[in-house]
Protein backbone atom coordinates (compact mmCIF):
# COMPACT_ATOMS: atom_id res chain seq x y z
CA UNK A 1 -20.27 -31.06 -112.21
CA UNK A 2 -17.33 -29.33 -112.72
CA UNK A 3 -17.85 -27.35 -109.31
CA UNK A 4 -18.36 -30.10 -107.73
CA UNK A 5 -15.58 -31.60 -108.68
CA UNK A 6 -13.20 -29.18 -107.35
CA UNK A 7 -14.77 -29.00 -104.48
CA UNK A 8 -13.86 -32.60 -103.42
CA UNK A 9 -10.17 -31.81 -104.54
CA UNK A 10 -9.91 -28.72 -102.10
CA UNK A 11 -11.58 -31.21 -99.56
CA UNK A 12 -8.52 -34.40 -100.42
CA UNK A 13 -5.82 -31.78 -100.40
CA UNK A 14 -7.02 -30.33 -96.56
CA UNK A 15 -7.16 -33.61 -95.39
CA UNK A 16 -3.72 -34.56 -96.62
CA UNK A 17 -2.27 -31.83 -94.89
CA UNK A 18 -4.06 -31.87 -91.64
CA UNK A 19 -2.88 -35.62 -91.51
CA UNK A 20 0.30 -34.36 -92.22
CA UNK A 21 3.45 -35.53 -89.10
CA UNK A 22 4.55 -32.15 -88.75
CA UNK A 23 1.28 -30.26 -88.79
CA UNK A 24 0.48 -32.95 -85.78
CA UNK A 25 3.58 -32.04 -84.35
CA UNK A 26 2.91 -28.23 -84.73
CA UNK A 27 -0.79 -28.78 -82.76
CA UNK A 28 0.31 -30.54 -79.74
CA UNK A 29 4.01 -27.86 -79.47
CA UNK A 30 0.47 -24.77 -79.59
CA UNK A 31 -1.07 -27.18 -77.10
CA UNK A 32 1.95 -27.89 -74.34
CA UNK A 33 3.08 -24.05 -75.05
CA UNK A 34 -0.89 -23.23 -74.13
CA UNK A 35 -0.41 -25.37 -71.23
CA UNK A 36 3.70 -23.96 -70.16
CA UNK A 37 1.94 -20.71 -70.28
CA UNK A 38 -0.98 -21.25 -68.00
CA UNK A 39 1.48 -22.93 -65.95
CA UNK A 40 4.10 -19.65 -65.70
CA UNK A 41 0.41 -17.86 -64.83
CA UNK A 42 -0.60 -19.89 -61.88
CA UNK A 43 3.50 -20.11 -60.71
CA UNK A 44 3.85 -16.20 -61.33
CA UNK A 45 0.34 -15.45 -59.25
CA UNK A 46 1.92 -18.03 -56.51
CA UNK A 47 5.13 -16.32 -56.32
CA UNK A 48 3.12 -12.96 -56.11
CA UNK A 49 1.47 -14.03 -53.12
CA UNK A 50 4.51 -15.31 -51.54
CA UNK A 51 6.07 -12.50 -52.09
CA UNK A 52 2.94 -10.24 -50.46
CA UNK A 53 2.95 -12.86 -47.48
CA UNK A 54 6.82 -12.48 -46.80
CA UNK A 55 6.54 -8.39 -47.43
CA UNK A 56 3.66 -8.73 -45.10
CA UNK A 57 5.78 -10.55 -42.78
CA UNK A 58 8.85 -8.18 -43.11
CA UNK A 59 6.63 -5.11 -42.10
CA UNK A 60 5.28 -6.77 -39.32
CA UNK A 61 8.61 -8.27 -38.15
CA UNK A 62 10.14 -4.89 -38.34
CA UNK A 63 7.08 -3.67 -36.79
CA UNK A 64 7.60 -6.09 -34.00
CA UNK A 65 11.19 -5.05 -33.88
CA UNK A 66 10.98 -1.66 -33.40
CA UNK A 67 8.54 -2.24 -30.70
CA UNK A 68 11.02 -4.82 -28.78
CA UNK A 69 13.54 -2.16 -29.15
CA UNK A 70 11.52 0.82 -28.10
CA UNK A 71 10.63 -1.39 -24.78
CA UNK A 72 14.38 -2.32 -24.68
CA UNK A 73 15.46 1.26 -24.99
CA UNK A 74 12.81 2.85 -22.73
CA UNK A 75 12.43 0.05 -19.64
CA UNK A 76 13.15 2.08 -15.93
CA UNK A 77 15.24 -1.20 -15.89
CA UNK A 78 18.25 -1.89 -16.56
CA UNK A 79 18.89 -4.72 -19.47
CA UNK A 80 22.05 -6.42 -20.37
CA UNK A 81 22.75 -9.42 -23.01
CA UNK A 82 25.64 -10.71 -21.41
CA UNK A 83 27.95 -14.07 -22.90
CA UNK A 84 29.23 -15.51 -19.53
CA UNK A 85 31.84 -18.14 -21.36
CA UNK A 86 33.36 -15.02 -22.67
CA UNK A 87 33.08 -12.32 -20.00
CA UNK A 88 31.32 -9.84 -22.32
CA UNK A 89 28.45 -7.82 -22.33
CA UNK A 90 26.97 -7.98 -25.53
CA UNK A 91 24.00 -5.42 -25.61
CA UNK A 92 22.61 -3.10 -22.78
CA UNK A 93 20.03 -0.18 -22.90
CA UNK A 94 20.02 3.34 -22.04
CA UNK A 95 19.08 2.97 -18.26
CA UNK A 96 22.03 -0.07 -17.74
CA UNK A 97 25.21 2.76 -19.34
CA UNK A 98 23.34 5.34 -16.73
CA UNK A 99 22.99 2.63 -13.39
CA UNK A 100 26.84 1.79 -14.51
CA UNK A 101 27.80 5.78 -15.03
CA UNK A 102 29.64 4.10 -18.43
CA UNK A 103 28.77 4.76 -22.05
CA UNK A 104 26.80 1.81 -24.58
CA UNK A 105 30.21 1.56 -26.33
CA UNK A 106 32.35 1.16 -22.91
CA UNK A 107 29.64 -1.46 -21.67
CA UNK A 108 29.73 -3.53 -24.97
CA UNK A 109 33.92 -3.14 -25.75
CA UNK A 110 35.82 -2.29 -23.09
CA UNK A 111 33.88 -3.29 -19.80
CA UNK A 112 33.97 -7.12 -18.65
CA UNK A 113 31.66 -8.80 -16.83
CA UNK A 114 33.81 -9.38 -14.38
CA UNK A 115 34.90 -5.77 -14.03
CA UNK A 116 30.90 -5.58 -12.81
CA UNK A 117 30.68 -7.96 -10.51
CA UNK A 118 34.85 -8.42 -9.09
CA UNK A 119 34.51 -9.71 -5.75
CA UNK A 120 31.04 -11.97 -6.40
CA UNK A 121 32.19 -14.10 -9.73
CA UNK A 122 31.75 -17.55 -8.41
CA UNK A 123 28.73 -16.20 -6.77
CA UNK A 124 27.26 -15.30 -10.78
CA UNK A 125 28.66 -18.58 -12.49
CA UNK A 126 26.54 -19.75 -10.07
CA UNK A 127 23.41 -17.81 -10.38
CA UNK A 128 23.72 -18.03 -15.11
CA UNK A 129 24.59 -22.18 -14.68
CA UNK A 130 21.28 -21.77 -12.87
CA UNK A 131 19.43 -19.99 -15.72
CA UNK A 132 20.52 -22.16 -18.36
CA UNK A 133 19.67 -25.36 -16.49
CA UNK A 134 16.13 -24.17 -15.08
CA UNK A 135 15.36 -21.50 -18.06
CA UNK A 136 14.99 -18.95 -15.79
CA UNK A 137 16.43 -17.37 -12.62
CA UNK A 138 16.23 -14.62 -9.48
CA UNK A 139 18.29 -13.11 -6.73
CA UNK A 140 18.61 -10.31 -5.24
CA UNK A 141 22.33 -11.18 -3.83
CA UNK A 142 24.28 -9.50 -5.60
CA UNK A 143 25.84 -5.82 -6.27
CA UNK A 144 27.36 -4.11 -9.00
CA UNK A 145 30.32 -1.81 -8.95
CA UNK A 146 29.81 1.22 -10.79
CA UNK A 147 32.55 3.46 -12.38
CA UNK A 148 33.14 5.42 -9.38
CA UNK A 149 33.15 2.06 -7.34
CA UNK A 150 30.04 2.51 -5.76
CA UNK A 151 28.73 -0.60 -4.66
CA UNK A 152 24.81 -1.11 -6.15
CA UNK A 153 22.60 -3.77 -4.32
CA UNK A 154 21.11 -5.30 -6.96
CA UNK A 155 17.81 -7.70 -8.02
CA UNK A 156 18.49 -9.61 -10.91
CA UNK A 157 15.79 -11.45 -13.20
CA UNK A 158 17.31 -13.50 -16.36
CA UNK A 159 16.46 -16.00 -18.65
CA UNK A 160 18.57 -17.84 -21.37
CA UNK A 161 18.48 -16.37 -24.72
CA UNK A 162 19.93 -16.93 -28.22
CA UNK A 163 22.20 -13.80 -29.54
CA UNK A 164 24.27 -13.84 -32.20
CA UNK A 165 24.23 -17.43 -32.98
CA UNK A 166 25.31 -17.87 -29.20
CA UNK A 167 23.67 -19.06 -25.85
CA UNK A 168 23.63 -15.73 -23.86
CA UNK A 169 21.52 -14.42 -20.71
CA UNK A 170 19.26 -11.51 -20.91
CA UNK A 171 19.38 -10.44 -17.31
CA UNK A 172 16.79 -7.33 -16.41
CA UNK A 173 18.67 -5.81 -13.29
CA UNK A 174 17.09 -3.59 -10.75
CA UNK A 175 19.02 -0.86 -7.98
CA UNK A 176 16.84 -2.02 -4.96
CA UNK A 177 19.60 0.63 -2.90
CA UNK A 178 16.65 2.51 -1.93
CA UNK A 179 14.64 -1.15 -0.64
CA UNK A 180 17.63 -1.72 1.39
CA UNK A 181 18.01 1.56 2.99
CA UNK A 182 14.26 1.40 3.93
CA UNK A 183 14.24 -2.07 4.86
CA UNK A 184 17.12 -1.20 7.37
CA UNK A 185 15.18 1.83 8.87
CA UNK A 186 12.38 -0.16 9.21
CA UNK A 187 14.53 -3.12 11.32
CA UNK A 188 15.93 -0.18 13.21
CA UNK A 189 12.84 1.45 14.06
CA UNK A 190 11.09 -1.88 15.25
CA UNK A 191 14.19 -2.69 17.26
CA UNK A 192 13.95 0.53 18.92
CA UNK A 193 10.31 0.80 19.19
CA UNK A 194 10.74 -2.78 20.51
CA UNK A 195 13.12 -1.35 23.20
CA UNK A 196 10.69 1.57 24.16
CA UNK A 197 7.80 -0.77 24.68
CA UNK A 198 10.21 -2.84 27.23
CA UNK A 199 11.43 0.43 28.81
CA UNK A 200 7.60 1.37 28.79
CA UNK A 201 6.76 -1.67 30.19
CA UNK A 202 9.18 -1.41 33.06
CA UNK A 203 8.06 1.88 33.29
CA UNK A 204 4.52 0.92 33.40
CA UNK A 205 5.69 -1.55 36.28
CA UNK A 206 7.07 1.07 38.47
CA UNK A 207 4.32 3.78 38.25
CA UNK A 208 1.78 0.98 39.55
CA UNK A 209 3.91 -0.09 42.36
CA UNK A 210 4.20 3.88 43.62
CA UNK A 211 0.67 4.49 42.72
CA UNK A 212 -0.10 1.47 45.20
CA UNK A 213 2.11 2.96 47.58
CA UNK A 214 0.64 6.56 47.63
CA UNK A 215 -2.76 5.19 47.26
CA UNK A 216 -2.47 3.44 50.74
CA UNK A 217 -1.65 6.79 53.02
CA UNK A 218 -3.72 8.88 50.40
CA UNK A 219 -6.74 6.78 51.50
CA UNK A 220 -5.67 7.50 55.27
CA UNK A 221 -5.29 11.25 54.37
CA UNK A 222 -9.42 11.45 52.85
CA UNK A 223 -10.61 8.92 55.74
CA UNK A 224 -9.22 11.85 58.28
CA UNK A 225 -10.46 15.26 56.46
CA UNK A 226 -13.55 13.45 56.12
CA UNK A 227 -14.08 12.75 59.43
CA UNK A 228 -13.62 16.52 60.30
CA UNK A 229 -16.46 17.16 57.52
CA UNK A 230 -18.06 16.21 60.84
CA UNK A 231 -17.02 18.83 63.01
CA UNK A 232 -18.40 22.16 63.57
CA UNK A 233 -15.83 24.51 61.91
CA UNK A 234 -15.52 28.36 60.99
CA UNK A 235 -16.08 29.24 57.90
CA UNK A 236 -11.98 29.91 56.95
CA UNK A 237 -11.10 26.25 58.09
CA UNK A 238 -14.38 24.59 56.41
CA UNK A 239 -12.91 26.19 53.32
CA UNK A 240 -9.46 25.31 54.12
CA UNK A 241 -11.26 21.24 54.50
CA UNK A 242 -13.20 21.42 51.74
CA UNK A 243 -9.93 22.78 49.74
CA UNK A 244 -7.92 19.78 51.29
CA UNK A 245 -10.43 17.37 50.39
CA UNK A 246 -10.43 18.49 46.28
CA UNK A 247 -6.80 18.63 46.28
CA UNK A 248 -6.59 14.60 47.57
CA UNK A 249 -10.09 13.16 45.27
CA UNK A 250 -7.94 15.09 42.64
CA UNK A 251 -4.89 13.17 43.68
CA UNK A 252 -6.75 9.89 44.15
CA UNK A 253 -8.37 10.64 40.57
CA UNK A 254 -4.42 11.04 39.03
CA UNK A 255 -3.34 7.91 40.63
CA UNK A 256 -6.16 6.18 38.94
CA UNK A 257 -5.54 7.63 35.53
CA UNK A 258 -1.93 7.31 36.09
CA UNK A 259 -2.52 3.67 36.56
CA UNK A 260 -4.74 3.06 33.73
CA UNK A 261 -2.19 4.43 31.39
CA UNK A 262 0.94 2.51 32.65
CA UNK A 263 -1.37 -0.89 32.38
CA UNK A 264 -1.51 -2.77 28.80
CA UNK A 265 -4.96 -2.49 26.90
CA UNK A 266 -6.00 -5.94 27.72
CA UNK A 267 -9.17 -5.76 25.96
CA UNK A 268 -12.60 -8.41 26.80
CA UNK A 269 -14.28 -7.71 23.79
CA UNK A 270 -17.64 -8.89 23.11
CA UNK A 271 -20.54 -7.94 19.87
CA UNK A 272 -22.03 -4.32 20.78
CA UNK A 273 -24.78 -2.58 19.34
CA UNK A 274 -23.88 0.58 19.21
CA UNK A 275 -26.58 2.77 18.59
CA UNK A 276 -28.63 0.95 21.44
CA UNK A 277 -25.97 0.89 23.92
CA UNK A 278 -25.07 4.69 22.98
CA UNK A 279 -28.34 5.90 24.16
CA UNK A 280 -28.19 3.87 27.17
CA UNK A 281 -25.35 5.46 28.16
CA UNK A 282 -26.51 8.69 27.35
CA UNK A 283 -29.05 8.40 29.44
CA UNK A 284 -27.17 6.97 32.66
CA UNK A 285 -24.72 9.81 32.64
CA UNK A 286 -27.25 12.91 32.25
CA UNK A 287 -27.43 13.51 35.76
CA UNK A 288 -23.12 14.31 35.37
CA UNK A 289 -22.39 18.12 36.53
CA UNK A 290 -21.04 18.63 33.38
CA UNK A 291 -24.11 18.26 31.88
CA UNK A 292 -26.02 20.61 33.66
CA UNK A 293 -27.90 23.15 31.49
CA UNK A 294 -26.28 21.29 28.17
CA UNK A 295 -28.13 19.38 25.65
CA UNK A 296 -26.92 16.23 24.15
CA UNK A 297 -28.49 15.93 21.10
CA UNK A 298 -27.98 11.90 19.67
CA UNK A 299 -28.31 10.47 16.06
CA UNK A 300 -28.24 6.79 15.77
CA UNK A 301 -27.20 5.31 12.69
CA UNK A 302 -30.49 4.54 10.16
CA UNK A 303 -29.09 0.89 9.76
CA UNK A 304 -27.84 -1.06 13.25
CA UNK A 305 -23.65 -2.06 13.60
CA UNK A 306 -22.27 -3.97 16.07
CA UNK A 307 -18.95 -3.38 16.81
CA UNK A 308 -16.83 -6.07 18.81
CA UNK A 309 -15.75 -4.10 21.53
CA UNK A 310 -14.84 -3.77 25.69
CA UNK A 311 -18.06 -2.22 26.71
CA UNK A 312 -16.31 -0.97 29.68
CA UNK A 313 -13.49 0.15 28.20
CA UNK A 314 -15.43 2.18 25.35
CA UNK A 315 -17.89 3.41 28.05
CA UNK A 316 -14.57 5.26 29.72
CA UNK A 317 -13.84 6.73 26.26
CA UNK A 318 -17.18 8.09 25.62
CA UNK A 319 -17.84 9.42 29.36
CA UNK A 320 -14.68 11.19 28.97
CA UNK A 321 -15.43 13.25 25.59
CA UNK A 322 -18.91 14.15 25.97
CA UNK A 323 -17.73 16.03 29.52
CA UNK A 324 -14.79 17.27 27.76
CA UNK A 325 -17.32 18.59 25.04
CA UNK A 326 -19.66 19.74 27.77
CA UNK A 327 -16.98 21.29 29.60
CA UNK A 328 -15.93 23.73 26.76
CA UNK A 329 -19.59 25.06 26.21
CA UNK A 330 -21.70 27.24 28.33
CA UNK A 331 -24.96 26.21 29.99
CA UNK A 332 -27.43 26.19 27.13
CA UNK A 333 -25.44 25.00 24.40
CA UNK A 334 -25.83 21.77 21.91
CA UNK A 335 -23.43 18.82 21.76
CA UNK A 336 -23.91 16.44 18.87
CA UNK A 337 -23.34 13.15 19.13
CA UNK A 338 -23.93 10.86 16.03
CA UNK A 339 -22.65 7.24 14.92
CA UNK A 340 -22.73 7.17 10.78
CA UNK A 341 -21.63 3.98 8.94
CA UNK A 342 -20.94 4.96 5.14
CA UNK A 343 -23.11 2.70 2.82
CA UNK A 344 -21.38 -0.93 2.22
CA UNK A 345 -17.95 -0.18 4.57
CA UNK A 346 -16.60 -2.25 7.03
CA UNK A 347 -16.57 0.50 9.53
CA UNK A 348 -18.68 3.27 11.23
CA UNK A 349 -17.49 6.72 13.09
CA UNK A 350 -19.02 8.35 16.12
CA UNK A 351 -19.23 11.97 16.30
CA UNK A 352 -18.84 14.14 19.07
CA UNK A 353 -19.61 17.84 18.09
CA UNK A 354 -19.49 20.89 20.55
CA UNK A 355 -19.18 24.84 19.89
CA UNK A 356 -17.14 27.28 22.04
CA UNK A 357 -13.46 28.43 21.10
CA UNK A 358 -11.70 26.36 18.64
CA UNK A 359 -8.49 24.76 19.85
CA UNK A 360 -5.28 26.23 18.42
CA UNK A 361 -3.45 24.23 16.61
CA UNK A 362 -0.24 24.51 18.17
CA UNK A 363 -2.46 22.76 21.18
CA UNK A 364 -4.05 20.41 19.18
CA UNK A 365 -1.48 18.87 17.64
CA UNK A 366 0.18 18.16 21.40
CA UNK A 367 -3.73 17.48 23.31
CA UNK A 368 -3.44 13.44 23.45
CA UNK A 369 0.13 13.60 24.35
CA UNK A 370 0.51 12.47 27.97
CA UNK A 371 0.34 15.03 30.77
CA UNK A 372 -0.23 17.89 28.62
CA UNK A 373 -2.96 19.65 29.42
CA UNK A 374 -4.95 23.03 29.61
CA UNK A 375 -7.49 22.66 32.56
CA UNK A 376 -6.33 24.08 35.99
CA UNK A 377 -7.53 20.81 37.48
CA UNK A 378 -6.62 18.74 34.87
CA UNK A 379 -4.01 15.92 34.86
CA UNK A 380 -3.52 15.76 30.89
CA UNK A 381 -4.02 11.82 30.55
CA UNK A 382 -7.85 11.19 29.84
CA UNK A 383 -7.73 12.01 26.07
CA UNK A 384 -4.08 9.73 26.18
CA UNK A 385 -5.88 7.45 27.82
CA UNK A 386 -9.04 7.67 25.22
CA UNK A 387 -6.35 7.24 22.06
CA UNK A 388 -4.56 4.05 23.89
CA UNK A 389 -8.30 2.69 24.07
CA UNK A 390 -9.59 3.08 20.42
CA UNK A 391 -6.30 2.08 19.14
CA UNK A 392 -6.38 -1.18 20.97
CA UNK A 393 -9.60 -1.50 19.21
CA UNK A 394 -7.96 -1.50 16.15
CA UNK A 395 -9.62 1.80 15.66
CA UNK A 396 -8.81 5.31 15.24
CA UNK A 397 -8.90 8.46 17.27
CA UNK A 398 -9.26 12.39 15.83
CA UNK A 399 -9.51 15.83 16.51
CA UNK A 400 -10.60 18.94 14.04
CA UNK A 401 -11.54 22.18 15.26
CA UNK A 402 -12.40 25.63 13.73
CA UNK A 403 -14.56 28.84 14.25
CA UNK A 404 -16.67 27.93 11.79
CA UNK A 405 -17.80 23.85 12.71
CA UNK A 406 -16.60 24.04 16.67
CA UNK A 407 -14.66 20.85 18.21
CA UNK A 408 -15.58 17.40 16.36
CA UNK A 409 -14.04 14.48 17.94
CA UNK A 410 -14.38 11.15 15.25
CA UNK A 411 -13.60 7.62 16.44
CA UNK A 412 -13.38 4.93 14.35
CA UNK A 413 -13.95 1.55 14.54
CA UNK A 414 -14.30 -1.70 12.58
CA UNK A 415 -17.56 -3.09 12.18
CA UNK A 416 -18.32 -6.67 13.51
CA UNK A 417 -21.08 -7.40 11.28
CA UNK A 418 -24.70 -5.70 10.18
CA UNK A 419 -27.53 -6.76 11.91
């Protein structure tokens, strides 16, 4: 009883005192403290990762940064910030102080705009009130005056940009000196090759007329010697005849050359196979004396290519180099002659190979050169004539010779289409 009693007295008493205002009090200042702190956790973890984020940010700002400025300080270009309402330049790399021949610290506090660019001011205002309207700009009309006064030609690229709490241009700025010194040759040389092909022209015009007017009593001339072919003569004046009548076909053969060459390539061009109408001609011109006791060996290409091409014309070129190649071996001997078209190109080469001596190359370098020549009865235009030909054909025309691989003559041309 007694224990039981005091049991229930312990029990009243607890109860009195968890009922009591201030131990309510004291539960719910544990509870908001409980919840303050978990609070100050979640806000402390937040600020943590804010504070990763913007270190994050930093390092790859700086990052960022230093690559800008390794760009800025390494571009073949020159760069300038420049603040045109104040005349200054603000910034400029390495390569702008060196196109200027000034120092970084001249360029940003003691050298003006202005001082740049003196006689061509209005001619800027112009070109920046441009930028900042269309966000972007070009020219390449203006210069810039260097320290020693040397006048630069200049191409400018710029673009508005914010610096320093200011509207500025960055302005990337180019020498194009060189550009214009080329571009000047180049007008010169066209004006003057312009003026050679007129005096060539005129040139051209004259050598026909006197080749018609030697042709005319030249004609005469073999008309008489080759009547006395029909005469009974000695032997010393046949030979003398026979002598007289080289000399003139030799003439009449220079006159003809001579007035090939002065004439433009005008060129009737038509799709030619050329492996087909290689060994055609081949075989029309084997009967030549120059082919006598020579073999001509030919190679078509594996795969047919027509070529767009003056049949006539080409046949001239060709005639000419395999008796030039048949001319410089002795009876006996192989020519090659072989058309190859690389796999997949738009154009083919022909071949022309022969043995003998090798040309020297102080004569090589002068053979296609008009007049020059090293035959006795040569007249030093057919292999002028030959180049003038393929190069109308928008093609081209070589030579290589050693002891080792003999002559090879390559031509060039562009291929029409495959058949």
């Amino acid at each position: 009883m007694a224990i039981e009693l005091e049991r229930r007295c312990y029990a009243a008493r607890t109860a009195d005192i968890s009922d009591h205002p201030i131990q309510v009090a004291q539960d719910r200042l544990v509870s908001v403290n409980q919840q303050l702190t978990q609070k100050l956790d979640q806000y402390r973890i937040e600020l943590q990762r804010v504070s990763a984020q913007l270190q994050m940010e930093s390092i790859a700002h700086s990052s960022l940064e230093q690559r800008f400025r390794k760009i800025f300080e390494g571009s073949n270009d020159a760069i300038f910030v420049i603040d045109p309402a104040q005349d200054r330049i603000l910034e400029a790399n390495p390569r702008a102080a060196q196109l200027l021949n000034y120092s970084r610290y001249e360029l940003l506090n003691s050298i003006k705009i202005s001082q740049v660019h003196p006689e061509e001011m209005p001619k800027l205002i112009e070109f920046t009130q441009t930028v900042f309207q269309k966000g972007q700009g070009w020219t390449d009309e203006l210069t810039c005056l260097t320290r020693t006064n040397n006048k630069l030609p200049a191409e400018i690229s710029a673009a508005p940009i914010e610096f320093e709490g200011r509207q500025c241009i960055l302005a990337m700025v180019r020498d194009i000196s060189e550009r214009k010194r080329l571009s000047a040759e180049r007008e010169r040389a066209e004006v003057s090759a312009n003026k050679a092909l007129s005096h060539l022209a005129e040139i051209g015009e004259l050598a026909s007329m006197i080749v018609h007017e030697i042709r005319n009593p030249l004609t005469t001339v073999l008309m008489g010697l080759t009547s006395f072919q029909k005469l009974e003569l000695d032997g010393r004046f046949q030979a003398r005849l026979n002598m007289a009548l080289d000399e003139a076909e030799r003439l009449k053969r220079l006159l003809n050359e001579i007035l090939l060459f002065s004439k433009p390539q005008n060129l009737d061009c038509k799709p030619l196979e050329l492996n087909k109408w290689s060994a055609d001609l081949l075989r029309s011109i084997e009967s030549h004396p120059s082919l006598t006791d020579r073999v001509v060996k030919f190679t078509a290409n594996p795969i047919s290519a027509i070529v767009s091409a003056d049949s006539d014309k080409l046949k001239q070129v060709f005639i000419n180099l395999i008796t030039n190649a048949c001319e410089a071996v002795i009876p006996g001997e192989t020519i090659t002659w072989e058309i190859i078209q690389p796999s997949k190109a738009n154009y083919l080469t022909v071949q022309i190979n022969n043995g003998g001596n090798p040309i020297p190359p102080s004569i090589l370098e002068k053979i296609t050169t008009p007049f020059f020549t090293t035959k006795s009865n040569g007249n030093g235009l057919g292999l002028a004539i030959v180049k003038r030909i393929i190069n109308a054909h928008k093609g081209k025309f070589s030579i290589a010779s050693d002891a080792k691989e003999g002559t090879t003559v390559t031509v060039t041309l562009p291929v029409l289409k495959r058949a």
